[in-house]
Protein backbone atom coordinates (compact mmCIF):
# COMPACT_ATOMS: atom_id res chain seq x y z
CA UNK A 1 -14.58 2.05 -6.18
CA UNK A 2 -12.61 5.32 -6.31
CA UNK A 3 -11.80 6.92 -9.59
CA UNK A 4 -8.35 8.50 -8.30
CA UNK A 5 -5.61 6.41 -9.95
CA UNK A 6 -3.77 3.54 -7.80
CA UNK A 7 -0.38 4.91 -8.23
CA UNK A 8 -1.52 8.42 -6.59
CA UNK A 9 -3.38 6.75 -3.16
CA UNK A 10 -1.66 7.01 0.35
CA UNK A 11 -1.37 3.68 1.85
CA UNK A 12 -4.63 4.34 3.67
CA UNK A 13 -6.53 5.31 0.91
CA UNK A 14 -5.68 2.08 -1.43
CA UNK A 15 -5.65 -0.54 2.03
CA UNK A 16 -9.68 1.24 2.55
CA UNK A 17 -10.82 0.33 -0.98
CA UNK A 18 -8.93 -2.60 -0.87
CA UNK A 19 -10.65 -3.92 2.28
CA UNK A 20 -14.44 -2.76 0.22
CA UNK A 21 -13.07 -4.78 -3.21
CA UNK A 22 -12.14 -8.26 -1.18
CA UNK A 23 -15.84 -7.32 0.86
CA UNK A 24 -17.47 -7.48 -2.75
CA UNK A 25 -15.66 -10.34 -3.89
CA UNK A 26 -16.65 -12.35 -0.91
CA UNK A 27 -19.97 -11.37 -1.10
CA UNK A 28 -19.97 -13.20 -4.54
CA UNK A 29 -23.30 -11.02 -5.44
CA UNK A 30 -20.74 -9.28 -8.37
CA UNK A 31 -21.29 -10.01 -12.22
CA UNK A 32 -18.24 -12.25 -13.63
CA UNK A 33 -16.70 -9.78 -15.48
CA UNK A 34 -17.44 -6.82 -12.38
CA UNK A 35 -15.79 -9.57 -10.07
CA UNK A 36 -12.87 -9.31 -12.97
CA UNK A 37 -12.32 -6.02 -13.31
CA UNK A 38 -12.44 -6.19 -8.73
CA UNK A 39 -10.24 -8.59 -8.83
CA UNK A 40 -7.80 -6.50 -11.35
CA UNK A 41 -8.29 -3.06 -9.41
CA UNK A 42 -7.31 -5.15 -5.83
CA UNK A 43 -4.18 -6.54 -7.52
CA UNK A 44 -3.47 -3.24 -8.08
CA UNK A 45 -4.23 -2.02 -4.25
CA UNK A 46 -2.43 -4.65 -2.91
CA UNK A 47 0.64 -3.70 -5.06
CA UNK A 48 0.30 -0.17 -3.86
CA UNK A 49 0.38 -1.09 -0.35
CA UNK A 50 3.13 -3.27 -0.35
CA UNK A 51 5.22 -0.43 -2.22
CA UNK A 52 3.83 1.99 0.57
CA UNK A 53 5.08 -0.33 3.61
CA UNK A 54 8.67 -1.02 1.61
CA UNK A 55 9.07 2.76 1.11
CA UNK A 56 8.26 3.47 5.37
CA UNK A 57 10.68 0.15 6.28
CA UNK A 58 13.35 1.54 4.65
CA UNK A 59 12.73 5.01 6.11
CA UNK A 60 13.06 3.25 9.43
CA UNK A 61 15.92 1.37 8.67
CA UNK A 62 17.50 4.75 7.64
CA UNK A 63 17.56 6.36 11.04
CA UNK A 64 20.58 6.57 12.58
CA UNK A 65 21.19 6.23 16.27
CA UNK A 66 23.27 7.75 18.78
CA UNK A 67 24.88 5.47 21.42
CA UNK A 68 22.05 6.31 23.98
CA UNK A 69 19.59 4.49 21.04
CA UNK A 70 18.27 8.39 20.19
CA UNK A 71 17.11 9.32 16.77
CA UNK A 72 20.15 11.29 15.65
CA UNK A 73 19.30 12.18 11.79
CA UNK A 74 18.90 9.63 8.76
CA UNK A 75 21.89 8.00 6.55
CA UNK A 76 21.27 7.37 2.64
CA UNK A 77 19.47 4.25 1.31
CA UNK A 78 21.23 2.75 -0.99
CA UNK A 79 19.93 2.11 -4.38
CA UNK A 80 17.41 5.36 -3.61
């Protein structure tokens, strides 16, 4: 596991360890309460990505378009 906090990982970085926590997990080879605090630290990743891939979709859904279907710049999200 990586010692960099959670809420400072790119979405690679916390999807990476994420994949290596549900590995150990399924291994079931872990001490209960090392399979507890796995368990806790993936709840955390998982969080982390989903925030990631919400922040990108509504970058996406923030381009504008010109009439040809061309990128012409980005409008404001609301509630951002």
């Amino acid at each position: 596991m990586s010692d960099k906090p959670v809420g400072e990982m790119s979405f690679e970085e916390a999807m990476k360890e994420l994949e290596t926590v549900v590995g150990q997990l399924e291994r079931g080879d872990v001490a209960l309460e090392d399979s507890i605090k796995l368990y806790e630290r993936g709840a955390e990743l998982k969080k982390r990505c989903e925030t990631k891939l919400k922040e990108a979709e509504e970058k996406v859904a923030a381009i504008t378009l010109d009439g040809d279907g061309n990128p012409t710049g980005l409008k404001p999200v609301e509630g951002l």
